[in-house]
N, C-alpha and C. Protein backbone atom coordinates (compact mmCIF):
# COMPACT_ATOMS: atom_id res chain seq x y z
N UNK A 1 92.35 91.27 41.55
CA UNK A 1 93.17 91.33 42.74
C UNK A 1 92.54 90.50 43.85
N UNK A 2 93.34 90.03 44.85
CA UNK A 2 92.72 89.06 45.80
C UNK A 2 92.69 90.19 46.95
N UNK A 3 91.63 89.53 47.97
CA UNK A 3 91.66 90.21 49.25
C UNK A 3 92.69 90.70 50.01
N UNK A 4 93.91 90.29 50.02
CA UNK A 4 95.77 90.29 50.64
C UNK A 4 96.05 91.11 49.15
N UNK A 5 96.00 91.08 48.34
CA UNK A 5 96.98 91.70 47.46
C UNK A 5 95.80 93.52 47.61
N UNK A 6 94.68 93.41 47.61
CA UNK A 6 94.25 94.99 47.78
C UNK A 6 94.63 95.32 49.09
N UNK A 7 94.58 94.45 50.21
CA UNK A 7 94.79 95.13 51.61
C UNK A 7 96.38 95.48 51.44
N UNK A 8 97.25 94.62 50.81
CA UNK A 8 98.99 95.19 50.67
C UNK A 8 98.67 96.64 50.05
N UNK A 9 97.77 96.49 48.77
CA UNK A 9 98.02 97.77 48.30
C UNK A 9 97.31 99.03 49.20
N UNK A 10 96.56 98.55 49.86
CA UNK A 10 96.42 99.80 50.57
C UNK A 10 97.16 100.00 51.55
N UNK A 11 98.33 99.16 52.10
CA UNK A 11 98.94 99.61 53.02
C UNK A 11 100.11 100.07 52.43
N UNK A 12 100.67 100.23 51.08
CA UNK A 12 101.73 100.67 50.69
C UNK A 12 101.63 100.89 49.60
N UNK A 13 100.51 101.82 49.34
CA UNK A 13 100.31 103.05 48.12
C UNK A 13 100.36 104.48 48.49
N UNK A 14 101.17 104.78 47.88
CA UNK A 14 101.20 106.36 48.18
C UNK A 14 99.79 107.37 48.29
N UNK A 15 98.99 106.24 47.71
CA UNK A 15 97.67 107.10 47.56
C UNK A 15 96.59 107.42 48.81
N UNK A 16 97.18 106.50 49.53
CA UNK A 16 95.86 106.58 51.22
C UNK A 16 96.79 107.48 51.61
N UNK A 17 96.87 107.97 53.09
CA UNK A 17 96.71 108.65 53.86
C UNK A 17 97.61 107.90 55.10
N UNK A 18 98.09 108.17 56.12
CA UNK A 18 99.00 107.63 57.15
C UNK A 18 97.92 107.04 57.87
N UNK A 19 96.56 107.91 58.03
CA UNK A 19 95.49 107.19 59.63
C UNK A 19 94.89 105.88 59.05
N UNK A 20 94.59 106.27 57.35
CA UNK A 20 94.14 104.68 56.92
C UNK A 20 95.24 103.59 56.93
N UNK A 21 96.31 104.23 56.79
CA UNK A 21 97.05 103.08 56.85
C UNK A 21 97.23 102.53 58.22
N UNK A 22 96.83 103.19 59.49
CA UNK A 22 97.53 102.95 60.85
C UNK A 22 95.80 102.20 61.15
N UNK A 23 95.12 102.46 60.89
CA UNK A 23 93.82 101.71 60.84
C UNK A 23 94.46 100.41 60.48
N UNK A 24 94.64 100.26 59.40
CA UNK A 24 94.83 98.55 58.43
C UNK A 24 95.24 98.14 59.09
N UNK A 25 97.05 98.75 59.83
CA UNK A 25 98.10 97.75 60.52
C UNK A 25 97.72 97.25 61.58
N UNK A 26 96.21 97.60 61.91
CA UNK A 26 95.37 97.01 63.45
C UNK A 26 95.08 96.08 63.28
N UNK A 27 94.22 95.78 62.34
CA UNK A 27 93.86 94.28 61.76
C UNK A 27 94.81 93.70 61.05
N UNK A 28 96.11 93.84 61.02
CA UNK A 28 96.73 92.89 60.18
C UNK A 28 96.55 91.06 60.51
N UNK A 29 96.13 91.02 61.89
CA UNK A 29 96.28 89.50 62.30
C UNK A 29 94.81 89.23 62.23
N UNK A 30 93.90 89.73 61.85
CA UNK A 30 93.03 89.54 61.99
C UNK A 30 91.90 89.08 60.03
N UNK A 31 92.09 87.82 59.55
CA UNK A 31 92.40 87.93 58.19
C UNK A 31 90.28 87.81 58.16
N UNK A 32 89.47 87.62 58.81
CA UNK A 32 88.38 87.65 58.61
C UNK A 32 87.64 89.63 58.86
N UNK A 33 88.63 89.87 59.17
CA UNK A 33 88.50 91.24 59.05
C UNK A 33 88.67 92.03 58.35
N UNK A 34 89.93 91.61 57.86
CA UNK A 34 90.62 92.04 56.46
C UNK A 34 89.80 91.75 55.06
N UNK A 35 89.23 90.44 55.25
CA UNK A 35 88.30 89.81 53.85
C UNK A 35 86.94 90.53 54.37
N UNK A 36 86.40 91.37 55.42
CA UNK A 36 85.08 92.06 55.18
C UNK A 36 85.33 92.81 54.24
N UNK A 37 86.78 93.51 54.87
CA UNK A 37 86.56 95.36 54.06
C UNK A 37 87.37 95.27 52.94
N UNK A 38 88.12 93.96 52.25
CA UNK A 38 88.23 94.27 51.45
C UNK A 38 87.72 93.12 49.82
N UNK A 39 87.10 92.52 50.48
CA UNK A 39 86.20 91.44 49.37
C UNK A 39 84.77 92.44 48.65
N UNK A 40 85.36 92.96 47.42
CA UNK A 40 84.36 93.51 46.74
C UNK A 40 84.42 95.40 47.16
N UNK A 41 83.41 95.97 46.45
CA UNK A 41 83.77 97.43 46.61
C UNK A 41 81.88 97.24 47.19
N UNK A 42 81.74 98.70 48.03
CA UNK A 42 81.14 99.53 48.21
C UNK A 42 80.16 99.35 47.24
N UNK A 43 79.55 98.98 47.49
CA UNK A 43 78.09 99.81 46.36
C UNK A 43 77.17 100.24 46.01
N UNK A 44 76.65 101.37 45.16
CA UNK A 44 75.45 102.27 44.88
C UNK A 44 74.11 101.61 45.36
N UNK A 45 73.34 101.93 46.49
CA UNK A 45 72.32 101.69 45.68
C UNK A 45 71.41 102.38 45.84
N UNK A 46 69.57 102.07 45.98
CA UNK A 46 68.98 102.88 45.79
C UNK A 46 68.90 104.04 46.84
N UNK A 47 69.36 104.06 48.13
CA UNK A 47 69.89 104.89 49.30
C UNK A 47 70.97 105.27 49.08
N UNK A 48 71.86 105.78 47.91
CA UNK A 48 72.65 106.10 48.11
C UNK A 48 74.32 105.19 48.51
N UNK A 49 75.54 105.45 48.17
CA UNK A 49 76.67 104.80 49.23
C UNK A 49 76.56 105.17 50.65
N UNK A 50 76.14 103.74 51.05
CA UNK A 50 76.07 103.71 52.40
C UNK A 50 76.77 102.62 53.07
N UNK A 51 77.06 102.35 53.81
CA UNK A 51 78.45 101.64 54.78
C UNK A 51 78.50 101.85 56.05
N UNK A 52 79.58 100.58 56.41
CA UNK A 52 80.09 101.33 57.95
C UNK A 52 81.30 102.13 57.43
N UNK A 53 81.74 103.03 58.36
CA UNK A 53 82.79 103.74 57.99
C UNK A 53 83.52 103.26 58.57
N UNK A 54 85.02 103.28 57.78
CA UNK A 54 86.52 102.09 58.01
C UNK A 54 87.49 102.17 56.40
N UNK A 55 88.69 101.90 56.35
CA UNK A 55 89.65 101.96 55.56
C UNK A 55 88.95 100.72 55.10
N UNK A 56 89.02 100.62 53.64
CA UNK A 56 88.52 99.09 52.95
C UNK A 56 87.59 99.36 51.68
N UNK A 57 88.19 99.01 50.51
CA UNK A 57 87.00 98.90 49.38
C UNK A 57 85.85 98.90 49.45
N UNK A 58 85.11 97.92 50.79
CA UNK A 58 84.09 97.84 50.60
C UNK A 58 83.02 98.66 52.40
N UNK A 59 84.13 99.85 52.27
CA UNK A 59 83.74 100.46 53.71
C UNK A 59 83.53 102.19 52.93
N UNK A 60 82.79 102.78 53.93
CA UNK A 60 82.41 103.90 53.82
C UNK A 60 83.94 105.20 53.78
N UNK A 61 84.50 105.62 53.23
CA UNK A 61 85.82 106.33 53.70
C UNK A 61 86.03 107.30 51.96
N UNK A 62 86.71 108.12 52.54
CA UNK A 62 87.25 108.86 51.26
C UNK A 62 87.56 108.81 49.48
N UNK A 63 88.23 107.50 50.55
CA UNK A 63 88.38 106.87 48.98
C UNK A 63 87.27 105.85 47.43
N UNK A 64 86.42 105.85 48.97
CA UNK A 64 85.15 104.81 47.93
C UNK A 64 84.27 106.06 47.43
N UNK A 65 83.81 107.22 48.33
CA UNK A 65 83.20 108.35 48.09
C UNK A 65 84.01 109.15 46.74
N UNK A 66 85.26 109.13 46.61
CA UNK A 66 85.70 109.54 45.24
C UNK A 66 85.73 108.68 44.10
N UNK A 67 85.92 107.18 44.46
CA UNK A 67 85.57 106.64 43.58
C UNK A 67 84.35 106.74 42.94
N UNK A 68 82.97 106.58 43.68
CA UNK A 68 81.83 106.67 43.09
C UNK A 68 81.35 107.87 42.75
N UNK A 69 82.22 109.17 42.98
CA UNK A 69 81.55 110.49 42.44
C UNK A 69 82.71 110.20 40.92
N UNK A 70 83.54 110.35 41.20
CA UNK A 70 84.40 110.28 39.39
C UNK A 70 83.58 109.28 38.41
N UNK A 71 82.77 108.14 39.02
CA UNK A 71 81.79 107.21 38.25
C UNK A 71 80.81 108.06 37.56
N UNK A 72 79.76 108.93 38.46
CA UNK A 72 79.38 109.62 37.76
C UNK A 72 79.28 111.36 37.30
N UNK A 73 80.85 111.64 37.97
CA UNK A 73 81.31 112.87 36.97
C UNK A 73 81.92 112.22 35.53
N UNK A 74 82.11 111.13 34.89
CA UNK A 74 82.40 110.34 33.91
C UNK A 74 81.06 110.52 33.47
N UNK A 75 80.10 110.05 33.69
CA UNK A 75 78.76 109.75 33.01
C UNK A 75 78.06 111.34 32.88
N UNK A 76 78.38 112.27 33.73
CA UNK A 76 77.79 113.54 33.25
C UNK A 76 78.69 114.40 31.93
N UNK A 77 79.91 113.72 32.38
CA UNK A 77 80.76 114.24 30.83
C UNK A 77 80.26 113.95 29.39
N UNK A 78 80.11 112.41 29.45
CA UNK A 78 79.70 111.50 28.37
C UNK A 78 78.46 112.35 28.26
N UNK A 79 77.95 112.76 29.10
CA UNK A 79 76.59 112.98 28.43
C UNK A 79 76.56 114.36 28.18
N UNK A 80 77.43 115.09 28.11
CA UNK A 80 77.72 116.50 27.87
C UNK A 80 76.67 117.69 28.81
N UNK A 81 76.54 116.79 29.92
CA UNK A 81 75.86 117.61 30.83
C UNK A 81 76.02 118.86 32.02
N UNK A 82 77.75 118.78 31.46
CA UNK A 82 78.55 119.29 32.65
C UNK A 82 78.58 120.73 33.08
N UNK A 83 77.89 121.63 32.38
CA UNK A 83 77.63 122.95 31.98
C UNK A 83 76.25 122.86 33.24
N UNK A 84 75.50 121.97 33.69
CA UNK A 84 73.87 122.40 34.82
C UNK A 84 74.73 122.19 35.68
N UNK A 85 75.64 121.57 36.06
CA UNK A 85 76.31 121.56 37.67
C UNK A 85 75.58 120.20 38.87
N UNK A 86 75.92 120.34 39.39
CA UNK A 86 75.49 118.73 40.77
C UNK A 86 75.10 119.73 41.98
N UNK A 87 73.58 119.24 42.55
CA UNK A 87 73.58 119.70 44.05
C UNK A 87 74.20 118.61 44.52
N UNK A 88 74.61 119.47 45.89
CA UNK A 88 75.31 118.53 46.73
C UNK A 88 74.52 118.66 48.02
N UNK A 89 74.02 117.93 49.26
CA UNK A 89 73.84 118.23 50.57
C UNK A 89 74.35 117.64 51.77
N UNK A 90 74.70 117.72 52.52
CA UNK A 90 75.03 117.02 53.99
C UNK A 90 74.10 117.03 55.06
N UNK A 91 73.90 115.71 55.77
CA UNK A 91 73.19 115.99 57.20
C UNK A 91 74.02 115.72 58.18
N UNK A 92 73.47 115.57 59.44
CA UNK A 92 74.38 114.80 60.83
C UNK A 92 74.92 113.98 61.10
N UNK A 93 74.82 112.94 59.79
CA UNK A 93 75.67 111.47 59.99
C UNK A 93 77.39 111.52 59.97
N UNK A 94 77.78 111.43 60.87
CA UNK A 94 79.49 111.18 61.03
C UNK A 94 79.34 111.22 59.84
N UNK A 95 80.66 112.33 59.54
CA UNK A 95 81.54 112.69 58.88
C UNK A 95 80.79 112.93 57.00
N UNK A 96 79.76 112.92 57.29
CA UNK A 96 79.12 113.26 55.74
C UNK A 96 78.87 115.02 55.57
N UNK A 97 79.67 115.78 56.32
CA UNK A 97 80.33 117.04 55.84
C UNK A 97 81.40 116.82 55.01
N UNK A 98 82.05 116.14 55.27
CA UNK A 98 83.62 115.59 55.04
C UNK A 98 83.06 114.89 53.60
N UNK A 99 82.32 114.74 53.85
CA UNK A 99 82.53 113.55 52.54
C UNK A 99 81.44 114.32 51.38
N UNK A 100 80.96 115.06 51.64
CA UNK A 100 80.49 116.22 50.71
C UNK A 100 81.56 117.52 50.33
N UNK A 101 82.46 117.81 51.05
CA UNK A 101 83.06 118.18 50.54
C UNK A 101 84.10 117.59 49.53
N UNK A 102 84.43 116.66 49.99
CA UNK A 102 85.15 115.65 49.11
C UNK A 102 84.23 115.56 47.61
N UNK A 103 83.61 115.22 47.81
CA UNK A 103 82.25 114.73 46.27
C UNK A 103 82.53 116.22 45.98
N UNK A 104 82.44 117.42 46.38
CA UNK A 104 82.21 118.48 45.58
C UNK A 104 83.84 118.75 45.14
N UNK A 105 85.10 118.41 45.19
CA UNK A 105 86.52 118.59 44.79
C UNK A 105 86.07 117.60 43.97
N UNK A 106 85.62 116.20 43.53
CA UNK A 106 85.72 115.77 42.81
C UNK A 106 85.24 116.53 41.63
N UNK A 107 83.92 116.49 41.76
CA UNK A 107 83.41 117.38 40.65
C UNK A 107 84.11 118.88 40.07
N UNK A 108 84.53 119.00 40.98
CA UNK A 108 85.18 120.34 40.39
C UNK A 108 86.72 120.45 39.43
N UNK A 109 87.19 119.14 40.20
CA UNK A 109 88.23 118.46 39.80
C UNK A 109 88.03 118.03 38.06
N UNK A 110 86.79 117.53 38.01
CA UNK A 110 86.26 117.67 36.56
C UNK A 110 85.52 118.46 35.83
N UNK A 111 85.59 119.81 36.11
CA UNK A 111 85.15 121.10 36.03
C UNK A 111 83.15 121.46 35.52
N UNK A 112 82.93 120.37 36.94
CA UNK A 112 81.63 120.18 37.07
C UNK A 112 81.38 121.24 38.29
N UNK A 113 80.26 122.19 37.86
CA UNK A 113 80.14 123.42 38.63
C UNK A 113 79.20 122.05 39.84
N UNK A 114 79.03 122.97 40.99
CA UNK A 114 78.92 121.96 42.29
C UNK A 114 77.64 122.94 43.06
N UNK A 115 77.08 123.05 43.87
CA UNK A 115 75.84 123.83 44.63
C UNK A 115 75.71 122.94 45.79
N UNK A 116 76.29 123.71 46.67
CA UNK A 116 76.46 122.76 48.02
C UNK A 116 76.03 123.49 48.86
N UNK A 117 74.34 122.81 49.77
CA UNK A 117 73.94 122.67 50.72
C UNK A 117 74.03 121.75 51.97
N UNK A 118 73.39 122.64 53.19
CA UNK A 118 73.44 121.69 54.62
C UNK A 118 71.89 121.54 54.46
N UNK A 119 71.45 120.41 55.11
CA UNK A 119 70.03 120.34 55.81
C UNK A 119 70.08 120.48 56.79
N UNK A 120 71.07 120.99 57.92
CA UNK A 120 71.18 120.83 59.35
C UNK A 120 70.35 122.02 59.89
């Protein structure tokens, strides 16, 4: 998919949300903005998914956080590990309550038991 054909689809998939979409329609004129967040995905690394937070493949938001927990609730299946369960924790960084709870529906969603702590 090209940079314009993922930003269309995120503005007219049933699958986002109305605020991501009212986010996008801000930058619509703005096409070097559009090719940050959406040239390439988000990705793992040794810190963890980390980002700015913003609507966009390659931004911190709901949708990249479920993508990369179903990555590896997939790999704990395959490995028939799904029976020990995932800790989960949150600290003070905007909105990483939110997004721990999210990671823990995923997992559960794949009937991966979940153990969710705060460090706050």
């Amino acid at each position: 998919m090209t940079v314009e054909e993922r930003y269309q689809y995120w503005l007219t998939s049933p699958t986002f949300d109305e605020a991501t979409k009212e986010e996008l329609r801000a930058i619509k004129d703005d096409p070097q903005e559009i090719a940050e967040r959406f040239t390439g995905d988000l990705e793992f690394g040794t810190g963890g998914l980390r980002g700015v937070i913003g609507a966009g493949t390659n931004r911190m938001n709901t949708y990249t956080v479920r993508k990369a927990t179903q990555g590896i609730a997939n790999y704990i299946l395959k490995q028939g590990l799904e029976k020990k369960g995932v800790a989960i924790s949150f600290d003070s960084r905007r909105r990483s309550p939110e997004f721990a709870d999210e990671t823990a529906r995923c997992f559960c969603a794949n009937g991966i038991p979940i153990y969710i702590f705060s460090v706050l």
